[in-house]
C-alpha atoms as a PDB file:
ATOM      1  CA  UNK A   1    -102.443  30.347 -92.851  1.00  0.00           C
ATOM      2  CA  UNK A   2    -100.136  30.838 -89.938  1.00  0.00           C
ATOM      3  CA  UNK A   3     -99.099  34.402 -88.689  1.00  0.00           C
ATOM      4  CA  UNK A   4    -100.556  35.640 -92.364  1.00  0.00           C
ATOM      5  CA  UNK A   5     -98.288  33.152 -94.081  1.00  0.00           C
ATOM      6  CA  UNK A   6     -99.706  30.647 -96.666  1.00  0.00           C
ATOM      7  CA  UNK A   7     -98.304  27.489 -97.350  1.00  0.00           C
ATOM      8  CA  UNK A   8     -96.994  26.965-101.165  1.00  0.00           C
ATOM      9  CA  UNK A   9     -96.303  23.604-102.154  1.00  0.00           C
ATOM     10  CA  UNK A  10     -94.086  23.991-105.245  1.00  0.00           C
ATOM     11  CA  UNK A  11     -93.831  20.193-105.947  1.00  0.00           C
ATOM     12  CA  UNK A  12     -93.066  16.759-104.560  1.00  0.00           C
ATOM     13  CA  UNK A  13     -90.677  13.877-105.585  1.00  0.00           C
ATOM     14  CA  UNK A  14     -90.491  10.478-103.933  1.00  0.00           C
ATOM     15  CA  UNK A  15     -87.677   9.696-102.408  1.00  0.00           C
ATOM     16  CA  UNK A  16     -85.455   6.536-103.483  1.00  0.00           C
ATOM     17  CA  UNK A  17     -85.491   3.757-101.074  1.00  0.00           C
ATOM     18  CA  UNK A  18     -82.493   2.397 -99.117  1.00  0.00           C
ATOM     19  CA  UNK A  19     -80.983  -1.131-101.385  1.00  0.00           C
ATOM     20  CA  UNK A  20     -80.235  -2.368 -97.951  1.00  0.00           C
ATOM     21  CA  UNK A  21     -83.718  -2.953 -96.318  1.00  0.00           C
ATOM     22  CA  UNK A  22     -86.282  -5.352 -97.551  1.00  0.00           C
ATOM     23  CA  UNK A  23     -89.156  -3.191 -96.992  1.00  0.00           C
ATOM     24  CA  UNK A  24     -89.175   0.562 -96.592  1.00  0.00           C
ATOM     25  CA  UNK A  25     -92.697   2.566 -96.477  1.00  0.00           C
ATOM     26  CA  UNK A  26     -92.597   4.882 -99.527  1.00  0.00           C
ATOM     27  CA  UNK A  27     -91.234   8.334 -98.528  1.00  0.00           C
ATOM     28  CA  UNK A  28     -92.376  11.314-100.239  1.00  0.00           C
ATOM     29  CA  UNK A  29     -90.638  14.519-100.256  1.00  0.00           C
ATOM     30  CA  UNK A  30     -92.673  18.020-100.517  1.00  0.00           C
ATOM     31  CA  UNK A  31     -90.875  21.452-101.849  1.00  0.00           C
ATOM     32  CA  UNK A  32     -92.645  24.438 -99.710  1.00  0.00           C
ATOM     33  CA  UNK A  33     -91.391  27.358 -99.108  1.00  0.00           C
ATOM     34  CA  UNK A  34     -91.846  27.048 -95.133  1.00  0.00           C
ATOM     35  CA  UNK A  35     -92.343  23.553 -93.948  1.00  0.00           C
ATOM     36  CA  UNK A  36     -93.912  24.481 -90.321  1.00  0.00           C
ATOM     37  CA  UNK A  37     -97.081  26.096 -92.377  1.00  0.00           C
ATOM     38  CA  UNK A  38     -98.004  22.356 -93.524  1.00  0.00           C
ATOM     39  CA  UNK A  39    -100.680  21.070 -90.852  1.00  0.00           C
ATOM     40  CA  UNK A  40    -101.572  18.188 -89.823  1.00  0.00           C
ATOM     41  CA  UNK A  41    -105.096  17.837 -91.489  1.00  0.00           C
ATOM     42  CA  UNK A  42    -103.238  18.978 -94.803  1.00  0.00           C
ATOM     43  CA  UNK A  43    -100.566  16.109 -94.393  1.00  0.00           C
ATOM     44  CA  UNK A  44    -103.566  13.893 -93.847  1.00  0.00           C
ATOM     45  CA  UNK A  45    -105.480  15.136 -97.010  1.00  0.00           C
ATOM     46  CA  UNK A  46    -102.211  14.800 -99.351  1.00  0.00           C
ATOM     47  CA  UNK A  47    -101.659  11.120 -97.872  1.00  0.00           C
ATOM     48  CA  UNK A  48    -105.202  10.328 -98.548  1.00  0.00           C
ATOM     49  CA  UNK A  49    -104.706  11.654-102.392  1.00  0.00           C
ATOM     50  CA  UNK A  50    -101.482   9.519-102.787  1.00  0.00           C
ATOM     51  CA  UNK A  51    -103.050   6.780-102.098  1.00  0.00           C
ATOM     52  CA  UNK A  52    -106.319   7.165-103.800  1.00  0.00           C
ATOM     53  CA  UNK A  53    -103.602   7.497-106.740  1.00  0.00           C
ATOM     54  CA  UNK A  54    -101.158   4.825-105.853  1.00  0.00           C
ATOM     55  CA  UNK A  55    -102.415   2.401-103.083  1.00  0.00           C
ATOM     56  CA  UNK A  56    -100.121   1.094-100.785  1.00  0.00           C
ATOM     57  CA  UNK A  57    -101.853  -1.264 -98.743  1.00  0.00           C
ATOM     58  CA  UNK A  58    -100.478  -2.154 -95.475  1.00  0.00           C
ATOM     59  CA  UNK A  59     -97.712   0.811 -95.881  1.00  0.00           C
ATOM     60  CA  UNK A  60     -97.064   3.544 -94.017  1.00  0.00           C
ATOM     61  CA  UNK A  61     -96.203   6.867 -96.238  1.00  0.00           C
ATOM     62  CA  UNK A  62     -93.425   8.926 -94.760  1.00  0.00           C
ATOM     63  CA  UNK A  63     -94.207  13.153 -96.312  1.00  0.00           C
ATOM     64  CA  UNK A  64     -90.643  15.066 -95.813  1.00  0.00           C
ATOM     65  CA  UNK A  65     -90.993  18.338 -96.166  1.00  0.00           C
ATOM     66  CA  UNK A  66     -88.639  20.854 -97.487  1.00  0.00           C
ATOM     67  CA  UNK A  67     -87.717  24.220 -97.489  1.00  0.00           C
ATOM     68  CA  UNK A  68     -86.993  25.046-101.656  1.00  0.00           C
ATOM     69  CA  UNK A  69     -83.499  26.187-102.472  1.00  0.00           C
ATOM     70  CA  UNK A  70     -82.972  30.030-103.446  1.00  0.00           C
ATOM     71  CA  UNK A  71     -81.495  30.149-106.712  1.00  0.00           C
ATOM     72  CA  UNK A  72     -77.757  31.400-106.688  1.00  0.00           C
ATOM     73  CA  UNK A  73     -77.157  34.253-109.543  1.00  0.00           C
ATOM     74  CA  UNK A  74     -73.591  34.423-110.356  1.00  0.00           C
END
């Protein structure tokens, strides 16, 4: 928590890689609803459960985070 706010991951996509490089580290993006609450032992933690998921040996893995769209009501 940061000034009584809690972080809320709503959900994470990854990203689709550039056709123009040969190699690009996998690049997940994370929905929150504030993206300065993530810390840096949390980023570590979901980077270590990607890739007990999905290794990626030799890779870096790039988390984006995002701040979730409001919904517009017509």
């Amino acid at each position: 928590m940061v000034s009584g706010r809690r972080l809320k991951l709503f959900y994470a996509a990854q990203a689709g890689g550039n056709p123009k490089t040969a190699v690009e580290p996998p690049e997940f993006v994370l929905f929150v609803n504030e993206p300065r609450l993530l810390s840096e032992t949390y980023r570590r933690y979901l980077e270590a459960r990607i890739r007990k998921a999905q290794p990626y040996p030799g890779l870096p893995l790039l988390l984006t985070c995002r701040p979730r769209q409001k919904k517009r009501r017509n």
